[in-house]
C-alpha atoms as a PDB file:
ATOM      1  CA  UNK A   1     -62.670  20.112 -40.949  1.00  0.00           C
ATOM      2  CA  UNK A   2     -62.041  20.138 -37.243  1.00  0.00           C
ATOM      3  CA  UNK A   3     -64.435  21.844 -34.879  1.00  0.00           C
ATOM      4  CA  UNK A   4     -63.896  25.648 -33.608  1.00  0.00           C
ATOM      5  CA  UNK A   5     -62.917  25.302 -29.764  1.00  0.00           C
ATOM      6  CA  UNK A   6     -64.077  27.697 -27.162  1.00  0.00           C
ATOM      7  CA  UNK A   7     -61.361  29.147 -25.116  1.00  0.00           C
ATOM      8  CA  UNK A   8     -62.548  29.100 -21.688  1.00  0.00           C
ATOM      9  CA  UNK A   9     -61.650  30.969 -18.716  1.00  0.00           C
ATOM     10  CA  UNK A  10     -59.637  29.121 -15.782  1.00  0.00           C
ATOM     11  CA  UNK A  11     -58.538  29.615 -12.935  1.00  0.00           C
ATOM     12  CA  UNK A  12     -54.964  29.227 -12.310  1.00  0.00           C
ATOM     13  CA  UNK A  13     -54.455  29.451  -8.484  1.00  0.00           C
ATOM     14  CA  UNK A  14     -55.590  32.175  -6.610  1.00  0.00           C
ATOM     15  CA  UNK A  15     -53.738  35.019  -8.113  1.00  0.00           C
ATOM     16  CA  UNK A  16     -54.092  34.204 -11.918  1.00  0.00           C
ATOM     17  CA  UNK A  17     -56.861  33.758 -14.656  1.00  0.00           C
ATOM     18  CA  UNK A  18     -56.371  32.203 -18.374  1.00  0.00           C
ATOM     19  CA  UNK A  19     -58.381  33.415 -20.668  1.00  0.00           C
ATOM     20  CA  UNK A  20     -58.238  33.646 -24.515  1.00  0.00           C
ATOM     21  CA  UNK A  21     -55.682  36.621 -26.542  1.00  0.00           C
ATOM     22  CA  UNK A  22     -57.538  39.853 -26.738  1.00  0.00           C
ATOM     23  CA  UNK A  23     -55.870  42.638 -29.098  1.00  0.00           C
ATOM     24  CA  UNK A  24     -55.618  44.152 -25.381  1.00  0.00           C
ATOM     25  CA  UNK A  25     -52.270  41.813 -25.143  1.00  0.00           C
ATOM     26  CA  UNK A  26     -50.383  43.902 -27.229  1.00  0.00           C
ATOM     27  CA  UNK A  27     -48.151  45.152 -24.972  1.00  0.00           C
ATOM     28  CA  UNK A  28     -47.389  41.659 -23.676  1.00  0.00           C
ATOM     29  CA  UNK A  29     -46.627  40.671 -27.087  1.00  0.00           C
ATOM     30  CA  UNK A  30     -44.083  43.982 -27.592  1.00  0.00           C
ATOM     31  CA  UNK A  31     -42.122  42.825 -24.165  1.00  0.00           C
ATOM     32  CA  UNK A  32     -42.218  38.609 -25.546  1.00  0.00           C
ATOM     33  CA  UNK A  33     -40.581  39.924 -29.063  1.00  0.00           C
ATOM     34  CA  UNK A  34     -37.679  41.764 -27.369  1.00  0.00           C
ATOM     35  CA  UNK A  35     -36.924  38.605 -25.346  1.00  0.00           C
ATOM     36  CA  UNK A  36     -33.506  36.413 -26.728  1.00  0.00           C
ATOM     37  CA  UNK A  37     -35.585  33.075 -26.527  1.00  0.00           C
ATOM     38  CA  UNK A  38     -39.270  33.252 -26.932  1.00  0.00           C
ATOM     39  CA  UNK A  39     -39.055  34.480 -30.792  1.00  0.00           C
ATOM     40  CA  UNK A  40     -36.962  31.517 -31.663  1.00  0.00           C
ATOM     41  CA  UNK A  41     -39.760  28.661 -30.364  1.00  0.00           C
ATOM     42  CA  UNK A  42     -42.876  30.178 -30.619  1.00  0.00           C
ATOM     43  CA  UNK A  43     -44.863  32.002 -33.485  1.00  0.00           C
ATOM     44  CA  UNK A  44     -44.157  35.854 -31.180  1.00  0.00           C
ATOM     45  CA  UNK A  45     -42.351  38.114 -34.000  1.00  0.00           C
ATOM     46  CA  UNK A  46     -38.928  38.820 -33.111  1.00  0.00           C
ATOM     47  CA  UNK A  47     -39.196  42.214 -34.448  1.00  0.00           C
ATOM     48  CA  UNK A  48     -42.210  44.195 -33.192  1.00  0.00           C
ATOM     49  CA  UNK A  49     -44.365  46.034 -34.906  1.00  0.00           C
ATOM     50  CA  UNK A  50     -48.335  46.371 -34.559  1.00  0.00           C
ATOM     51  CA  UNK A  51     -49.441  44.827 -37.626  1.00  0.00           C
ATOM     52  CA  UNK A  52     -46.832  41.949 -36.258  1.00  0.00           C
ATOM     53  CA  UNK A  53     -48.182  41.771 -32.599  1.00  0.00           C
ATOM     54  CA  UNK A  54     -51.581  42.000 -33.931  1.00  0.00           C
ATOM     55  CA  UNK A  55     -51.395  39.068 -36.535  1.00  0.00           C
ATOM     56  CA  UNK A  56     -49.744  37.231 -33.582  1.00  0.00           C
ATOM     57  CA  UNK A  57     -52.786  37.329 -31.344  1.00  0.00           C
ATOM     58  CA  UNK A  58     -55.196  36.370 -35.056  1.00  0.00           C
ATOM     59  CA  UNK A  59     -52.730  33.270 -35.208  1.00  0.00           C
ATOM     60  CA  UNK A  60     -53.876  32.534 -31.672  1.00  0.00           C
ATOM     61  CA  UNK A  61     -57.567  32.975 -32.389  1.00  0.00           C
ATOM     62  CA  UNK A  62     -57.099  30.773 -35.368  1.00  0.00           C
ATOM     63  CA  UNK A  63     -55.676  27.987 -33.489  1.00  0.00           C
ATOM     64  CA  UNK A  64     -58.924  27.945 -31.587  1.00  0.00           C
ATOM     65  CA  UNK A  65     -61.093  28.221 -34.970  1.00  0.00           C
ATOM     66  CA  UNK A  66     -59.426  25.693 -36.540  1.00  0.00           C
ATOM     67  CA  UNK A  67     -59.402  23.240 -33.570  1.00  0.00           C
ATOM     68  CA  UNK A  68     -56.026  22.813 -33.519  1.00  0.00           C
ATOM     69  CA  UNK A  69     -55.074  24.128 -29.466  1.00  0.00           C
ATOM     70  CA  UNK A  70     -56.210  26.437 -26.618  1.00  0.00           C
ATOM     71  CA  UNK A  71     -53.966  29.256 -26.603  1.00  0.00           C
ATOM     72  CA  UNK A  72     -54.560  31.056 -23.043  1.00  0.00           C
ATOM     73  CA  UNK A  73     -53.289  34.005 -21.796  1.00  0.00           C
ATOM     74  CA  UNK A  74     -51.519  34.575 -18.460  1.00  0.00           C
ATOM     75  CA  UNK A  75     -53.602  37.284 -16.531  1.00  0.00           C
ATOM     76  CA  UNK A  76     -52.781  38.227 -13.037  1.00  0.00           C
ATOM     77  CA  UNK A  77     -55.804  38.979 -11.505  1.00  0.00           C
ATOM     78  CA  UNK A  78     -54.564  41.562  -9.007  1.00  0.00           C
ATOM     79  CA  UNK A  79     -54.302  44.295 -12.088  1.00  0.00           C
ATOM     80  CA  UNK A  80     -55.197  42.683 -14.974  1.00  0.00           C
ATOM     81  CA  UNK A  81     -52.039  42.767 -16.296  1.00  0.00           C
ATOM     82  CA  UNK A  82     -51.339  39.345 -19.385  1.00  0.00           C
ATOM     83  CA  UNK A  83     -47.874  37.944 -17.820  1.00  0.00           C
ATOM     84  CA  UNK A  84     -47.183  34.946 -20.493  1.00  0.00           C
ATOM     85  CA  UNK A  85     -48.749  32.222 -22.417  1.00  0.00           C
ATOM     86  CA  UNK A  86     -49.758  28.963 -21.965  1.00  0.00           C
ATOM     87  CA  UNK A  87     -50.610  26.476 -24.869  1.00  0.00           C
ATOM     88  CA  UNK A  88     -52.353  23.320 -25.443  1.00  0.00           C
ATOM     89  CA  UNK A  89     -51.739  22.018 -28.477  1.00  0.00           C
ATOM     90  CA  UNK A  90     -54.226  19.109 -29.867  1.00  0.00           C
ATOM     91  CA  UNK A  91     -52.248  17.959 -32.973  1.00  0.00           C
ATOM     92  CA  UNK A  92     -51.723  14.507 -31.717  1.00  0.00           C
ATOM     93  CA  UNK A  93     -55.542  13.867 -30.034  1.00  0.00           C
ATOM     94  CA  UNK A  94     -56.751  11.040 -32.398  1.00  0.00           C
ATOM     95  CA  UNK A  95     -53.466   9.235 -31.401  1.00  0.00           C
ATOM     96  CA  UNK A  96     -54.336   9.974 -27.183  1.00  0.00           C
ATOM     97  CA  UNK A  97     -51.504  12.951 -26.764  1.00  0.00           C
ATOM     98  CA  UNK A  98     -51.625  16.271 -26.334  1.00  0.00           C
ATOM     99  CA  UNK A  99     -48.483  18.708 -26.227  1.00  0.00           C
ATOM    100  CA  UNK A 100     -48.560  22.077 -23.666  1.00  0.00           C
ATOM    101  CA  UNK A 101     -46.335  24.993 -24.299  1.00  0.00           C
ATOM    102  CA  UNK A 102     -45.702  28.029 -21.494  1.00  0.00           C
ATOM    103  CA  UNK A 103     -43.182  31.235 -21.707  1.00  0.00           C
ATOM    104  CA  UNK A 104     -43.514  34.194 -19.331  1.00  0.00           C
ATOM    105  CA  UNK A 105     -42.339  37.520 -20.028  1.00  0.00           C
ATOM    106  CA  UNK A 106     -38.749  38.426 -18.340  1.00  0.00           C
ATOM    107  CA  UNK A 107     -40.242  40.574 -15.630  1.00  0.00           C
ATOM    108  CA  UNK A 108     -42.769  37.583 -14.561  1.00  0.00           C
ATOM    109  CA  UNK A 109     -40.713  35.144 -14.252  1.00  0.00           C
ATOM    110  CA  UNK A 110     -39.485  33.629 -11.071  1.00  0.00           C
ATOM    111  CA  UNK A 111     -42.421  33.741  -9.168  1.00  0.00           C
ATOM    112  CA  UNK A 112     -44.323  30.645  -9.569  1.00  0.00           C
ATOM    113  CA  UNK A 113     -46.609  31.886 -12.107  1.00  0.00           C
ATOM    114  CA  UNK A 114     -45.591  29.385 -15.082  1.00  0.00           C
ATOM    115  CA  UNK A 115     -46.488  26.583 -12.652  1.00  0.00           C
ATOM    116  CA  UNK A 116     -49.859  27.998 -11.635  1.00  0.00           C
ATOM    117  CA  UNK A 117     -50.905  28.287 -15.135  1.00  0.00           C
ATOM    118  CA  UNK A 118     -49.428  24.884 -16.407  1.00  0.00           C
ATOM    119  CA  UNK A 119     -51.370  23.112 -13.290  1.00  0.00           C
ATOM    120  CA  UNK A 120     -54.703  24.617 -14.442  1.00  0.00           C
ATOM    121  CA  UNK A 121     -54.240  23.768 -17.863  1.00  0.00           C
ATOM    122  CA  UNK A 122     -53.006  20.368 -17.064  1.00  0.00           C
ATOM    123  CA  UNK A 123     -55.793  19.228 -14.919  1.00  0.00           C
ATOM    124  CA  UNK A 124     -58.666  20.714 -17.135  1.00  0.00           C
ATOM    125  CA  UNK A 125     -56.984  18.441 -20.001  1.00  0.00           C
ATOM    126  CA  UNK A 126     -56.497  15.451 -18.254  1.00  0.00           C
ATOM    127  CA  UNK A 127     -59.839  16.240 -16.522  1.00  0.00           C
ATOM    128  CA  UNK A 128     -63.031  17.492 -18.527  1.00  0.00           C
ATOM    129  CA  UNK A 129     -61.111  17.141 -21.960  1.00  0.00           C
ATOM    130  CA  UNK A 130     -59.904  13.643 -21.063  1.00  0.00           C
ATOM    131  CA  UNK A 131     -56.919  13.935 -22.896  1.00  0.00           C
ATOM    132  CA  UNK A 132     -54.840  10.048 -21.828  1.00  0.00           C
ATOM    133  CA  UNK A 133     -51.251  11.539 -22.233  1.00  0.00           C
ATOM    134  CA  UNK A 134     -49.969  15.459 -21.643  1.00  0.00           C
ATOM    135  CA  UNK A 135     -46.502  16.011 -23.149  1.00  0.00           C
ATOM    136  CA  UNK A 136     -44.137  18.939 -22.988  1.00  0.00           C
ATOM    137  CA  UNK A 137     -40.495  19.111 -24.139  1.00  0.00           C
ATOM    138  CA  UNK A 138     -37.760  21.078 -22.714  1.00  0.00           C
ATOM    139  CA  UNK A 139     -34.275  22.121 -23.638  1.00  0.00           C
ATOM    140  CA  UNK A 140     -31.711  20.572 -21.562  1.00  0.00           C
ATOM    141  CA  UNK A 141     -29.815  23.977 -20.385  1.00  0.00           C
ATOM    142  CA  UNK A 142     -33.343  25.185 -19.469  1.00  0.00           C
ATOM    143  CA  UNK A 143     -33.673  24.234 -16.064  1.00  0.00           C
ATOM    144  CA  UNK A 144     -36.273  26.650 -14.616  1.00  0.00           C
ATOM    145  CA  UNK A 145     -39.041  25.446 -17.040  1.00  0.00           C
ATOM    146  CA  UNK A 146     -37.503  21.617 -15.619  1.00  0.00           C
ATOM    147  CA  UNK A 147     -38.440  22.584 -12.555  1.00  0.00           C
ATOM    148  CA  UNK A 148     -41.729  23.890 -13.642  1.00  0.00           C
ATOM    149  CA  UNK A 149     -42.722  20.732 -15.186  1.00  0.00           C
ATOM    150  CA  UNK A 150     -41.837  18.861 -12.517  1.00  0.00           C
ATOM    151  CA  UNK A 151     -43.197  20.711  -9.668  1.00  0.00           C
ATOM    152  CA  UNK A 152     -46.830  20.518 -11.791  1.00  0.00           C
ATOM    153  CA  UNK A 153     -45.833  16.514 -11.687  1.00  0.00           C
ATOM    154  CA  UNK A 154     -44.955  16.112 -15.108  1.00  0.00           C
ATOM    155  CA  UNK A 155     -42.447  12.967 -15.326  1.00  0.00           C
ATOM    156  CA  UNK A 156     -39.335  13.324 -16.776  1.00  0.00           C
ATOM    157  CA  UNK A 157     -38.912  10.559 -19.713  1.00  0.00           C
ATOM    158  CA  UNK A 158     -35.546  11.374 -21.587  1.00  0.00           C
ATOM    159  CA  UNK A 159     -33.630  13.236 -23.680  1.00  0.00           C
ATOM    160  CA  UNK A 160     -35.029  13.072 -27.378  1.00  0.00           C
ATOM    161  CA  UNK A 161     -31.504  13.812 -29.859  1.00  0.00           C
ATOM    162  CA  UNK A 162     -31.346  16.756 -32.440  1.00  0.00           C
ATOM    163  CA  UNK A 163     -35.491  16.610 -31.376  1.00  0.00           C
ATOM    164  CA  UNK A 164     -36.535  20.215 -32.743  1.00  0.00           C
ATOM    165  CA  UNK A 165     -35.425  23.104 -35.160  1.00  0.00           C
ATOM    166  CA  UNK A 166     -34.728  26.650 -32.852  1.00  0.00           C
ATOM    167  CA  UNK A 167     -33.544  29.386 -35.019  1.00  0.00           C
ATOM    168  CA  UNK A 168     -30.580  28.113 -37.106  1.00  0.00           C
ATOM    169  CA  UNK A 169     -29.912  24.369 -35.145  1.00  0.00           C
ATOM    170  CA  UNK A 170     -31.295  21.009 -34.432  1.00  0.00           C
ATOM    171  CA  UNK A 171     -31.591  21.224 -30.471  1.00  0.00           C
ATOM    172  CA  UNK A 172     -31.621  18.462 -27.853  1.00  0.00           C
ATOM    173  CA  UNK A 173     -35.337  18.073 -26.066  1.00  0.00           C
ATOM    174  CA  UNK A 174     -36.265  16.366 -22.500  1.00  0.00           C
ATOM    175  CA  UNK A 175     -39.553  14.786 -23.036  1.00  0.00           C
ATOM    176  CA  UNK A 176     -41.853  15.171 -20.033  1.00  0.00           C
ATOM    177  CA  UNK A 177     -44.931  13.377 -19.778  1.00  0.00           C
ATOM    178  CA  UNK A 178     -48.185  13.443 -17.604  1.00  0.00           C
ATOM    179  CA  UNK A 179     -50.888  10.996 -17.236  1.00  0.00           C
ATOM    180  CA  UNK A 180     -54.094  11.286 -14.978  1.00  0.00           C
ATOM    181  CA  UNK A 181     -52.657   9.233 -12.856  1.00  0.00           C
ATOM    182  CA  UNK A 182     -50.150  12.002 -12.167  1.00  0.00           C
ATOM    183  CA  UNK A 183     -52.395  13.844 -10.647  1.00  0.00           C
ATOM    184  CA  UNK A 184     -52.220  12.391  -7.444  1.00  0.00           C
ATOM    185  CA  UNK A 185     -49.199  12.714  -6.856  1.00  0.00           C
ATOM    186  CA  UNK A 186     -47.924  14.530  -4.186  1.00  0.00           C
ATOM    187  CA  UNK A 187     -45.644  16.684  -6.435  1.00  0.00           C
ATOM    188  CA  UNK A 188     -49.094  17.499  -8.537  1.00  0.00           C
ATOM    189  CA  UNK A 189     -50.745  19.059  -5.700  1.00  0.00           C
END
């Protein structure tokens, strides 16, 4: 049985926080289930409902109990208000990976923020959890969360074929890949 992780706080920047899901996040979760995309690649229910949105946020604490990822939440610190997610996913430790996930709400998005939060999760891995190899894929078409990735410093590694099931199809994935050696690069900083 894998060992319950603690979900720390970090610092994302100057304007954001991560922290672990709190029922609190509701609302976040109500404005991720009406979006076209998020329902179809992450665990968010694409139809809304409390009992949904709440058994979302237990699936998140779970992760954490079970040892199986960090799911943080997105907080701007200004108001307090959860903008998006941002996952690390432990699946693959014993073999020296790690994956991350991120999505923002629509009315976050655009500003930066999904960089912030993927830095700070990205150097605490890499860092204090010394994780050897960060991974991330990436539709093709999706070309903002490119750009995230690669302003953070992930390296782009190629296009992995008919990678991973989204809603009814086989979809195309760019692997990008990050190594603490990464981190000094000037596109990390």
């Amino acid at each position: 049985m894998a060992t319950p992780l603690d979900v720390p706080r970090l610092a994302a920047g100057d304007r954001f926080v991560l922290r672990p899901w709190e029922l609190g996040d509701l609302p976040l979760v109500r404005e991720a289930s009406g979006d076209d995309y998020i329902p179809l690649i992450t665990t968010v229910p694409s139809t809304y409902s409390q009992a949904a949105g709440e058994a979302f946020i237990r699936r998140q604490w779970e992760r954490a109990s079970t040892g199986s990822g960090y799911p943080f939440v997105i907080v701007r610190i200004e108001d307090g208000r959860p903008l998006g997610m941002v996952g690390l996913w432990l699946r693959d430790r014993g073999e020296g990976r790690a994956s991350l996930g991120y999505w923002l709400a629509g009315s976050a998005r655009g500003q930066g923020i999904a960089a912030e939060a993927l830095r700070a999760v990205a150097c605490w891995a890499l860092g204090e959890l010394q994780v050897p190899r960060l991974q991330l894929h990436v539709e093709p078409w999706n070309t903002a969360s490119q750009r995230t990735a690669e302003r953070v410093g992930f390296q782009r590694e190629g296009l992995l074929r008919s990678w991973q099931q989204v809603g009814e199809e086989r979809r195309d994935m760019i692997m990008y890949s990050m190594l603490g050696v990464d981190l000094s690069s000037p596109a990390a900083g």
